[in-house]
C-alpha atoms as a PDB file:
ATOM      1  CA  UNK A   1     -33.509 -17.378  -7.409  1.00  0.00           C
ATOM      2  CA  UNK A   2     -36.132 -15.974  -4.906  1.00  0.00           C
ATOM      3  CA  UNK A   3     -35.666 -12.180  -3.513  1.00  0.00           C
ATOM      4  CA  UNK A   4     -34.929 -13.628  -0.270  1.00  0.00           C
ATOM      5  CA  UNK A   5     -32.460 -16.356  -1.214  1.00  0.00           C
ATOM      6  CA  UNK A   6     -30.749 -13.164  -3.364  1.00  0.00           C
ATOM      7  CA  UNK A   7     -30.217 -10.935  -0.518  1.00  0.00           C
ATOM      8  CA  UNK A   8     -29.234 -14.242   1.620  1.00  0.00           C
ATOM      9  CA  UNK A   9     -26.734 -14.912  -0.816  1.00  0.00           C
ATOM     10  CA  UNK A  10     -25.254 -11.100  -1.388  1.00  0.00           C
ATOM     11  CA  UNK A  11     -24.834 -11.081   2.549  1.00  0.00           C
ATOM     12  CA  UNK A  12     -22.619 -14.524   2.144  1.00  0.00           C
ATOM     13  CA  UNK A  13     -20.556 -12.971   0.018  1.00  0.00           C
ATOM     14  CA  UNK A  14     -20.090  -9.896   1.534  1.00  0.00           C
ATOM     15  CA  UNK A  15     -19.321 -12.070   4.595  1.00  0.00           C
ATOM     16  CA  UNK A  16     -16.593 -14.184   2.797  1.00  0.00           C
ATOM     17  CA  UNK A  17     -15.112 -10.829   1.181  1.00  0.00           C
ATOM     18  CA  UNK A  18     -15.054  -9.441   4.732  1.00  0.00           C
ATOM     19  CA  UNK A  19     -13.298 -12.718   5.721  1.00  0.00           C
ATOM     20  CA  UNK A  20     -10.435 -12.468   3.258  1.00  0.00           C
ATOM     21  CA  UNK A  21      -9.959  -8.654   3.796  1.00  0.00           C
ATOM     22  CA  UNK A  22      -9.775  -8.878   7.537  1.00  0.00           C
ATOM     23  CA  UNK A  23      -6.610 -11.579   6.732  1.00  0.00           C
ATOM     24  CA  UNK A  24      -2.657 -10.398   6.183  1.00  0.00           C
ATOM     25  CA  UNK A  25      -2.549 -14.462   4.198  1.00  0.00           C
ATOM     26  CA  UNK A  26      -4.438 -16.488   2.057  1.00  0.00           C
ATOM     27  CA  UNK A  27      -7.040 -18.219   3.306  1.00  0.00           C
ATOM     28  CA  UNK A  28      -8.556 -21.757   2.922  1.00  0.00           C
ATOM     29  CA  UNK A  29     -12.598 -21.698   2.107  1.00  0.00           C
ATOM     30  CA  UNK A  30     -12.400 -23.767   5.526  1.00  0.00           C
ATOM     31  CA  UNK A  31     -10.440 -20.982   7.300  1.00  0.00           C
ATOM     32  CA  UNK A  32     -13.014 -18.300   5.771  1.00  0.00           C
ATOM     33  CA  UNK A  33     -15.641 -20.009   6.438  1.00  0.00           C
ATOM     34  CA  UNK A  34     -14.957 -20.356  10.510  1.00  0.00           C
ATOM     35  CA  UNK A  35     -16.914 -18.120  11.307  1.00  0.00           C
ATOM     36  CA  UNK A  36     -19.561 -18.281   8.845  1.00  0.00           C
ATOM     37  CA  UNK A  37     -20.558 -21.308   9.013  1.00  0.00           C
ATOM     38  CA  UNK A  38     -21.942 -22.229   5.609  1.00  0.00           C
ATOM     39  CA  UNK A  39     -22.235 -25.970   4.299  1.00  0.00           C
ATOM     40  CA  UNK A  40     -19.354 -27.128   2.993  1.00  0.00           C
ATOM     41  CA  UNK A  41     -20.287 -27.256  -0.873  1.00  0.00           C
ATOM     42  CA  UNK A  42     -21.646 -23.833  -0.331  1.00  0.00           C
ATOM     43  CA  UNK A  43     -18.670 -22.242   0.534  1.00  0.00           C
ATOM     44  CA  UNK A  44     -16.846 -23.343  -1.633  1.00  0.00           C
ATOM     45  CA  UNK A  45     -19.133 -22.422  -4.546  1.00  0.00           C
ATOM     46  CA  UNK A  46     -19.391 -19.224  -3.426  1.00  0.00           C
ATOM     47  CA  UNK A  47     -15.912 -18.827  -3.355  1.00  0.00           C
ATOM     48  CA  UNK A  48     -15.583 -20.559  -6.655  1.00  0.00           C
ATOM     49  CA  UNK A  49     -17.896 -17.633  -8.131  1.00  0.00           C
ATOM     50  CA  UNK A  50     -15.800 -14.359  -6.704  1.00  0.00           C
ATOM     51  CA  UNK A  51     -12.635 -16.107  -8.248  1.00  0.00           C
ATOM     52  CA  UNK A  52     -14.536 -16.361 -12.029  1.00  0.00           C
ATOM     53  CA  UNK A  53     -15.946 -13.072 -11.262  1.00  0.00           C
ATOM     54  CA  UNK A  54     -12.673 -11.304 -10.492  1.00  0.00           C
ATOM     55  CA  UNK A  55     -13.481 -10.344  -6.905  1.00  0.00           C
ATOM     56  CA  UNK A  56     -10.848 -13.215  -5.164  1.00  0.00           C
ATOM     57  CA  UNK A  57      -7.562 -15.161  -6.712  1.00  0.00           C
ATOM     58  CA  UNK A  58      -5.854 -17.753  -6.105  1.00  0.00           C
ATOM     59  CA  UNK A  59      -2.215 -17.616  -4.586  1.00  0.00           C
ATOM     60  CA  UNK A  60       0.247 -20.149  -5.927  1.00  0.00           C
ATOM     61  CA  UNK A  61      -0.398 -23.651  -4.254  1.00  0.00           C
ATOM     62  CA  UNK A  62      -4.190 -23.102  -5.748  1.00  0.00           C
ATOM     63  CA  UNK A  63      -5.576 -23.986  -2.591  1.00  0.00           C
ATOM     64  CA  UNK A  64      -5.837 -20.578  -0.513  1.00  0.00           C
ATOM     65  CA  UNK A  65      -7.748 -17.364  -1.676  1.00  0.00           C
ATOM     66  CA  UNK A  66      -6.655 -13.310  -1.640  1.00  0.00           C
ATOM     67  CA  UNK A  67      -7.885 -10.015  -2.561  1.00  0.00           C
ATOM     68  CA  UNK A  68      -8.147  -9.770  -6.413  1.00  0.00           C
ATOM     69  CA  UNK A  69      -7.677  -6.061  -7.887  1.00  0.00           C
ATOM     70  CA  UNK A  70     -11.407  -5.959  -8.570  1.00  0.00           C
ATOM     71  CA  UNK A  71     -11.916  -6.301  -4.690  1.00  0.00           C
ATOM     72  CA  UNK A  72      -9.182  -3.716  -3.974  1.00  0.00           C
ATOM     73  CA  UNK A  73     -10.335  -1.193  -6.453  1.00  0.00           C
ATOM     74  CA  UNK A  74     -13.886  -1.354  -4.894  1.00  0.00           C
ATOM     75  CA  UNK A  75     -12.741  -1.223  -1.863  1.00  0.00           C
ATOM     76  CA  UNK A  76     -10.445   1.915  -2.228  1.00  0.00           C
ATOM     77  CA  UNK A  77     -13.052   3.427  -3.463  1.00  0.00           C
ATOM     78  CA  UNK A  78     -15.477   2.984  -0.281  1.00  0.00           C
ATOM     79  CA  UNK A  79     -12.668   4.400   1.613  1.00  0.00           C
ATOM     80  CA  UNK A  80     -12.213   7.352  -0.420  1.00  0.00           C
ATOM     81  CA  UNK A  81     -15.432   9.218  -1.040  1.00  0.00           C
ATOM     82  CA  UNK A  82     -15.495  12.836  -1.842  1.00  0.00           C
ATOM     83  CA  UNK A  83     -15.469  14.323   1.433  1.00  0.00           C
ATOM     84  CA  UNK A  84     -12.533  11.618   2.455  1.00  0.00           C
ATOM     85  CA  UNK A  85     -10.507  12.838  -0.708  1.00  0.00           C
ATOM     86  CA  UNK A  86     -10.984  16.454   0.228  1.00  0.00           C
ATOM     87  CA  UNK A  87      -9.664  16.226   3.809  1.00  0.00           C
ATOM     88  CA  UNK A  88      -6.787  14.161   2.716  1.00  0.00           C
ATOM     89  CA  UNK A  89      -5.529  16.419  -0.062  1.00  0.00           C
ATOM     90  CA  UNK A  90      -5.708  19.452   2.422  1.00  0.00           C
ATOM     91  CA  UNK A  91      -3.683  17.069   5.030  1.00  0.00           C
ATOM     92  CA  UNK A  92      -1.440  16.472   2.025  1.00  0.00           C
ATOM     93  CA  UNK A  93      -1.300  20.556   1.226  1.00  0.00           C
ATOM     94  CA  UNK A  94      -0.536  21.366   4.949  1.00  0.00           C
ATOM     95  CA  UNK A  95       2.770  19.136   4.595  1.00  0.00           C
ATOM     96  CA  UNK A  96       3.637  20.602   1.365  1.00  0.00           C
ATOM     97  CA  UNK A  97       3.329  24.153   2.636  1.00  0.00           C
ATOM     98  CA  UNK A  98       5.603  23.054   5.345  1.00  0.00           C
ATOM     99  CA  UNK A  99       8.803  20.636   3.496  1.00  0.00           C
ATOM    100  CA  UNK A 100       8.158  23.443   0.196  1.00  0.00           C
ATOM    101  CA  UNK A 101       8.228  19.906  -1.695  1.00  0.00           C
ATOM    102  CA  UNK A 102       6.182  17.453  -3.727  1.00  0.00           C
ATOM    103  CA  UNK A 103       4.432  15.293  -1.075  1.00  0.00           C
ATOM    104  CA  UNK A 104       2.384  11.936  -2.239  1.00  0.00           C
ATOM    105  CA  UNK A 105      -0.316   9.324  -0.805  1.00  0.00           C
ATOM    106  CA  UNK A 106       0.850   5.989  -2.524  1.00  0.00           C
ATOM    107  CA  UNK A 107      -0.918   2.777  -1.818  1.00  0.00           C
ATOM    108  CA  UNK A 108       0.509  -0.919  -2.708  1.00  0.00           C
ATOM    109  CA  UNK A 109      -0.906  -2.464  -5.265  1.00  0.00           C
ATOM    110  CA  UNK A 110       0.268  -6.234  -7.271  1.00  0.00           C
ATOM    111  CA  UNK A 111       3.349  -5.108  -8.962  1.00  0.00           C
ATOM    112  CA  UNK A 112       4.596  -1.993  -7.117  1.00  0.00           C
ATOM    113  CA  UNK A 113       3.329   1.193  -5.826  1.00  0.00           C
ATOM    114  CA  UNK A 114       0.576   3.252  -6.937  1.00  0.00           C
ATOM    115  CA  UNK A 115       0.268   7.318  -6.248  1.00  0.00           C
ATOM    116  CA  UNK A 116      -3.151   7.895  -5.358  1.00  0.00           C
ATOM    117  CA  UNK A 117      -2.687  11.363  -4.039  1.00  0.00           C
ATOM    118  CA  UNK A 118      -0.568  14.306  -4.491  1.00  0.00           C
ATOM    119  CA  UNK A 119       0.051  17.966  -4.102  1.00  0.00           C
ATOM    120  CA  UNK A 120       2.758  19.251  -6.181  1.00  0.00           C
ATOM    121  CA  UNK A 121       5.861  22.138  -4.769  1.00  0.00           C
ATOM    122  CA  UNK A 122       5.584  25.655  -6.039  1.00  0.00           C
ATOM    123  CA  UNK A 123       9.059  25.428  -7.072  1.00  0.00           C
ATOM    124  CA  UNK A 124       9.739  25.391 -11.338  1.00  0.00           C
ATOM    125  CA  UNK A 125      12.420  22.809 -11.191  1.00  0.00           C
ATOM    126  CA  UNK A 126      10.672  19.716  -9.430  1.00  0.00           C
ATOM    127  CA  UNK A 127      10.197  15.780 -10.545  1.00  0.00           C
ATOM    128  CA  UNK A 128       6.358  14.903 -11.170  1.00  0.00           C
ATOM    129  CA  UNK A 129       5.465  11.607 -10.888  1.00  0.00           C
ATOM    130  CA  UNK A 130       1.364  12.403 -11.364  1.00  0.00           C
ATOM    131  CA  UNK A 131      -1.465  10.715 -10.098  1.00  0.00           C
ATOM    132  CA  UNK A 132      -1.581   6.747 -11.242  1.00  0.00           C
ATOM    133  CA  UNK A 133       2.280   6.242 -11.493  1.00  0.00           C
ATOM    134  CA  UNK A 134       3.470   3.381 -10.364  1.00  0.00           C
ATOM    135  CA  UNK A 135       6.789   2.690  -9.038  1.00  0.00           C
ATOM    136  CA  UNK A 136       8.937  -0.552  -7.377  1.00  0.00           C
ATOM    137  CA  UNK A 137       8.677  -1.743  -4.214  1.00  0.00           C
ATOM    138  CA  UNK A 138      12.747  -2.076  -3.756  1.00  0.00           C
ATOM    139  CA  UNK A 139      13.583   1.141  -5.084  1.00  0.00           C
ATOM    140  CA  UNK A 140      11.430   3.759  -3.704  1.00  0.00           C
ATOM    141  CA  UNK A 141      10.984   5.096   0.045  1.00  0.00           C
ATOM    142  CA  UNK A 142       7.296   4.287  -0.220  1.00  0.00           C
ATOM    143  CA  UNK A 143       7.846   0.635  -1.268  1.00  0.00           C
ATOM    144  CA  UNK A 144      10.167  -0.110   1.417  1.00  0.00           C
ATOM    145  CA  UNK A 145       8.239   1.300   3.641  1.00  0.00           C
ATOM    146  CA  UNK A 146       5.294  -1.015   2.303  1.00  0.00           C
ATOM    147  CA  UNK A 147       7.798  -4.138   2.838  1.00  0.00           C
ATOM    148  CA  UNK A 148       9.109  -3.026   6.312  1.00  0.00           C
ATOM    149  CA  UNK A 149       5.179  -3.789   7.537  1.00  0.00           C
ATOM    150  CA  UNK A 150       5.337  -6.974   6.279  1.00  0.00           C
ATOM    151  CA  UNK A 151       6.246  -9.929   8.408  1.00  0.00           C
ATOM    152  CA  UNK A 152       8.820 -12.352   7.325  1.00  0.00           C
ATOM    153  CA  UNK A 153       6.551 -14.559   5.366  1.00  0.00           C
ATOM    154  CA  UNK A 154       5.089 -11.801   3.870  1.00  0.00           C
ATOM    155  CA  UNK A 155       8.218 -10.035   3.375  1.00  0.00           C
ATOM    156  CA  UNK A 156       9.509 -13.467   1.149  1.00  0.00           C
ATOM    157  CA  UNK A 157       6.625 -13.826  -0.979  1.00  0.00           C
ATOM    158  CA  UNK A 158       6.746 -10.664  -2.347  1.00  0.00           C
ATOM    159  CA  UNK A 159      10.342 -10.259  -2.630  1.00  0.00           C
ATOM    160  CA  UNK A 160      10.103 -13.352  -4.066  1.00  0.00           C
ATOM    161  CA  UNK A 161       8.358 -11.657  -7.100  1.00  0.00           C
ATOM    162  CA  UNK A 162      10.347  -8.404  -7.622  1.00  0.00           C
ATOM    163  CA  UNK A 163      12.855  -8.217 -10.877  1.00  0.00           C
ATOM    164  CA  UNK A 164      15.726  -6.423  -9.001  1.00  0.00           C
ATOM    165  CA  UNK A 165      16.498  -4.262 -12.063  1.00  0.00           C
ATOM    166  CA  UNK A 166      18.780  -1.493 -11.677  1.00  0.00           C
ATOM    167  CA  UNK A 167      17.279   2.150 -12.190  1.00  0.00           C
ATOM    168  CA  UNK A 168      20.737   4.192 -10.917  1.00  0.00           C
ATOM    169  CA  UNK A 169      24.121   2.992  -9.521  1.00  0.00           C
ATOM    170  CA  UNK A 170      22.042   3.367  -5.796  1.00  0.00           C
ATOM    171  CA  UNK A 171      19.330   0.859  -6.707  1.00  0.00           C
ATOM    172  CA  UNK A 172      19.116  -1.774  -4.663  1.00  0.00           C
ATOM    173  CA  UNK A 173      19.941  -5.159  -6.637  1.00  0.00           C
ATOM    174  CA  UNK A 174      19.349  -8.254  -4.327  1.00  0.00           C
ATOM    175  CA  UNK A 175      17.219  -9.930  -1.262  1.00  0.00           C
ATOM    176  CA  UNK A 176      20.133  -9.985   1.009  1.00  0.00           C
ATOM    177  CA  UNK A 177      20.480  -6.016   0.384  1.00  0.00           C
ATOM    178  CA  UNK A 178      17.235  -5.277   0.834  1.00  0.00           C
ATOM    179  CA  UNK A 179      16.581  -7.067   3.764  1.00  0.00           C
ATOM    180  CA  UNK A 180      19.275  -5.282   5.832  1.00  0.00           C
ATOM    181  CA  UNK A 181      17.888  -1.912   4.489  1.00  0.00           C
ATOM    182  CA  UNK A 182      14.396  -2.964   5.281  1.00  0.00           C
ATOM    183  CA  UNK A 183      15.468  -3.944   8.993  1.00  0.00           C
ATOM    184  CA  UNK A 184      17.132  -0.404   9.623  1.00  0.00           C
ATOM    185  CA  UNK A 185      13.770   1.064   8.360  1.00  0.00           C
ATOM    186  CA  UNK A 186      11.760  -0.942  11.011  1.00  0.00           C
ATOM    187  CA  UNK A 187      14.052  -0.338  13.291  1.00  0.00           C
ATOM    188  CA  UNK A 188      13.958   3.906  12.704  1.00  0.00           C
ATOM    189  CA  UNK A 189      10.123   3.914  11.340  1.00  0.00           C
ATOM    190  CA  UNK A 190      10.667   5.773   8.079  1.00  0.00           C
ATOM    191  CA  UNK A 191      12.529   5.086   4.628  1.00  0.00           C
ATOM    192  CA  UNK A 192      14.264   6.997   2.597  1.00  0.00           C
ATOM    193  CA  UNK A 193      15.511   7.003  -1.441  1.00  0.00           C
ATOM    194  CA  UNK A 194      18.703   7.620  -2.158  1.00  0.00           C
ATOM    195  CA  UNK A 195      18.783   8.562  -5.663  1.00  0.00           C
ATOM    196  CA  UNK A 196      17.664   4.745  -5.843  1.00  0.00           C
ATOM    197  CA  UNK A 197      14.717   5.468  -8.153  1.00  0.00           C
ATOM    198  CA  UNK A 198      16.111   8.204 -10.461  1.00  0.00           C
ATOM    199  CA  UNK A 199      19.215  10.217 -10.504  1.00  0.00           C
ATOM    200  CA  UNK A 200      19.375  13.495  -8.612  1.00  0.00           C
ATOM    201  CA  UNK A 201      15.822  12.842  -6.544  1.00  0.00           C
ATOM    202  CA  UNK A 202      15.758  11.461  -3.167  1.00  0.00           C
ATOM    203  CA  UNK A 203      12.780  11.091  -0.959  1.00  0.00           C
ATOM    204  CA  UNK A 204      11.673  10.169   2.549  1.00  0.00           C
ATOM    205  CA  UNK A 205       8.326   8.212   3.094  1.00  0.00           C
ATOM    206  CA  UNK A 206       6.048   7.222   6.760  1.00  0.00           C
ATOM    207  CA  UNK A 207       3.559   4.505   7.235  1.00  0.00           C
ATOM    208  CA  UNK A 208       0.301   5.555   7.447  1.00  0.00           C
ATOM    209  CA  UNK A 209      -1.580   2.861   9.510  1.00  0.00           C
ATOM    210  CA  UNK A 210      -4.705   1.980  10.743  1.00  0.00           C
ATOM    211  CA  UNK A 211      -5.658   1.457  14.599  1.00  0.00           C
ATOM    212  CA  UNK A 212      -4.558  -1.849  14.810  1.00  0.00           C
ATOM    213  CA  UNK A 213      -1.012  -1.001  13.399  1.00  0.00           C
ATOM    214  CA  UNK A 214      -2.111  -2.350   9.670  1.00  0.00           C
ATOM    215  CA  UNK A 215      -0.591  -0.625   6.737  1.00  0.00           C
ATOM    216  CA  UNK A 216      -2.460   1.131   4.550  1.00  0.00           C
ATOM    217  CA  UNK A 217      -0.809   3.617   2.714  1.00  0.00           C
ATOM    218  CA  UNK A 218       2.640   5.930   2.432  1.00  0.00           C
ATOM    219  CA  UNK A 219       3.101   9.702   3.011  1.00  0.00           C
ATOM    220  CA  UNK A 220       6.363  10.671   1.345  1.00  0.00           C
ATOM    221  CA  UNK A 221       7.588  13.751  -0.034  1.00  0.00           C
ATOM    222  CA  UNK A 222      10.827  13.770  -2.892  1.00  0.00           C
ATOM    223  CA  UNK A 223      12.926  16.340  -4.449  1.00  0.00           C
ATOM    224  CA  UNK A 224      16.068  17.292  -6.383  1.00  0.00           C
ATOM    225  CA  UNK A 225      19.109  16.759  -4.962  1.00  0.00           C
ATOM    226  CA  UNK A 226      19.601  20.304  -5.268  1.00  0.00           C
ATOM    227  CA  UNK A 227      17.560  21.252  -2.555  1.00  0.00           C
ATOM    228  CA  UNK A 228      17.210  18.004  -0.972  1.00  0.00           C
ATOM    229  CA  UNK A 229      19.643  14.769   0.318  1.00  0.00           C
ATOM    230  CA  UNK A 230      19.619  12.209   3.215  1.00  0.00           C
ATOM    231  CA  UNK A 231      20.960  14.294   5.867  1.00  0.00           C
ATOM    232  CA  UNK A 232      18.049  17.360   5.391  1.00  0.00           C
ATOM    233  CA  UNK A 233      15.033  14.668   4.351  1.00  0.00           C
ATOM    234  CA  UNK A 234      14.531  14.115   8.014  1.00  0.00           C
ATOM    235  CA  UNK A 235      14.278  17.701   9.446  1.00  0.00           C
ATOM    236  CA  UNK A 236      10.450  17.402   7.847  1.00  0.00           C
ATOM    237  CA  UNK A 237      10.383  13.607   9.733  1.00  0.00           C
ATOM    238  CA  UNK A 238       8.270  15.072  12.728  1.00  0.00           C
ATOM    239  CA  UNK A 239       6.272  16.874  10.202  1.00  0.00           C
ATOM    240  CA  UNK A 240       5.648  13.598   8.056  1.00  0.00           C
ATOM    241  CA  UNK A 241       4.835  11.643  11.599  1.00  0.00           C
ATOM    242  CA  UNK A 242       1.903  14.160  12.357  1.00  0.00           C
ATOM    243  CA  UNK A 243       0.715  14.125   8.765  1.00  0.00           C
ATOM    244  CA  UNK A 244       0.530  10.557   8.792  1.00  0.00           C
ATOM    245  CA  UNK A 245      -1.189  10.150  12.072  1.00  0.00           C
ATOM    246  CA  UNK A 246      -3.979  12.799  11.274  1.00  0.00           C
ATOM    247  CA  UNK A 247      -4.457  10.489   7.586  1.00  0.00           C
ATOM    248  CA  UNK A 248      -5.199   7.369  10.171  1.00  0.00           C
ATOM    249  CA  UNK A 249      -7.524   9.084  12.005  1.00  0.00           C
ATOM    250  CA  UNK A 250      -9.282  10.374   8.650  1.00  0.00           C
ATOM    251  CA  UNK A 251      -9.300   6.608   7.311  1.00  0.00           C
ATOM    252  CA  UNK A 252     -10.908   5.236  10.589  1.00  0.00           C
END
């Protein structure tokens, strides 16, 4: 392949990558290409090459293309370069200071919720969950706070997919439960856990989005029930709000 036809090519694919990320649902090569414009057989061999390569999957009907993890991985880490990580862990140090608990940056990922971030309480007794865990979507503030962004389509196909497995007697154990507790979190703009996730910890979590109201990540802070319950989470809520919205601004 010529230089020219290389770079040509690179720019397609950033184009159709650009396409699919820009999308909250699958897409068709037809729909991505709308407003590229490529040749039919082109688009969909280029599309054809970022599914062997890892960069795009297929959703379930085998006819409409997402994000693969490859693609999110890279793209996480465009959006977090050093000076980005700095000025988020001091956002996330501020908020500590001020709840004197554990506060975390968790992002969504395939099969639950990953912690990306976190600055850890001063206190001895605490519940660490370090850098990398992953946790449910249906049993953790962050996760529900993930699902309450979705729309209803959204909101069934990945519901759909969870194994409603109990973790404590609070866990939440079907759709029908979790879709009234997801409406009462759109409808107040935060979720909590309720012991829901692991005895004696309960937690509190906002959505941190970007300007056009997209999700892209939850602030939450958890404790032990010794210091902390449902009542008391939200008298940091204001605290969490103003944490969050100086995160957007950092991620714009």
């Amino acid at each position: 392949m010529k230089s020219d036809e290389r770079v040509a090519t690179n720019l397609r694919t950033l184009l159709i990558l650009e396409a699919v990320a820009a999308s909250d649902r699958p897409l068709s090569p037809t729909e991505i290409n709308r407003d590229i414009g490529l040749p039919k057989q082109s688009i969909h061999r280029l599309c054809q090459t970022l599914v062997e390569e890892g960069f795009l999957i297929r959703e379930v009907s085998g006819k409409k293309l997402e994000a693969a993890p490859r693609t999110l991985r890279m793209a996480r880490g465009l959006t977090t370069s050093r000076h980005l990580n700095i000025a988020r862990h001091q956002v996330l140090t501020s908020i500590s200071a001020a709840t004197k608990e554990t506060v975390n940056f968790v992002v969504p990922e395939f099969d639950g919720m990953t912690y990306l971030d976190r600055v850890e309480t001063d206190w001895i007794f605490r519940i660490e969950l370090p850098i990398g865990s992953r946790v449910p979507f249906h049993c953790t503030a962050s996760g529900k706070c993930y699902l309450a962004s979705l729309d209803a389509k959204q909101f069934n196909d990945v519901v759909g997919t969870i194994r409603f497995e109990p973790r404590t007697p609070n866990t939440i154990t079907s759709k029908e439960q979790l879709q009234s507790e997801i409406q009462v979190i759109r409808e107040r703009g935060y979720a909590i856990d309720n012991e829901e996730l692991f005895r004696d910890m309960c937690a509190l979590a906002v959505p941190v989005n970007d300007s056009d109201g997209k999700f892209l990540a939850a602030l939450a802070y958890h404790g032990p029930t010794q210091r902390l319950n449902v009542e008391t989470l939200v008298d940091h809520l204001e605290t969490m709000r103003e944490g969050a919205a100086k995160l957007a601004e950092l991620m714009r």
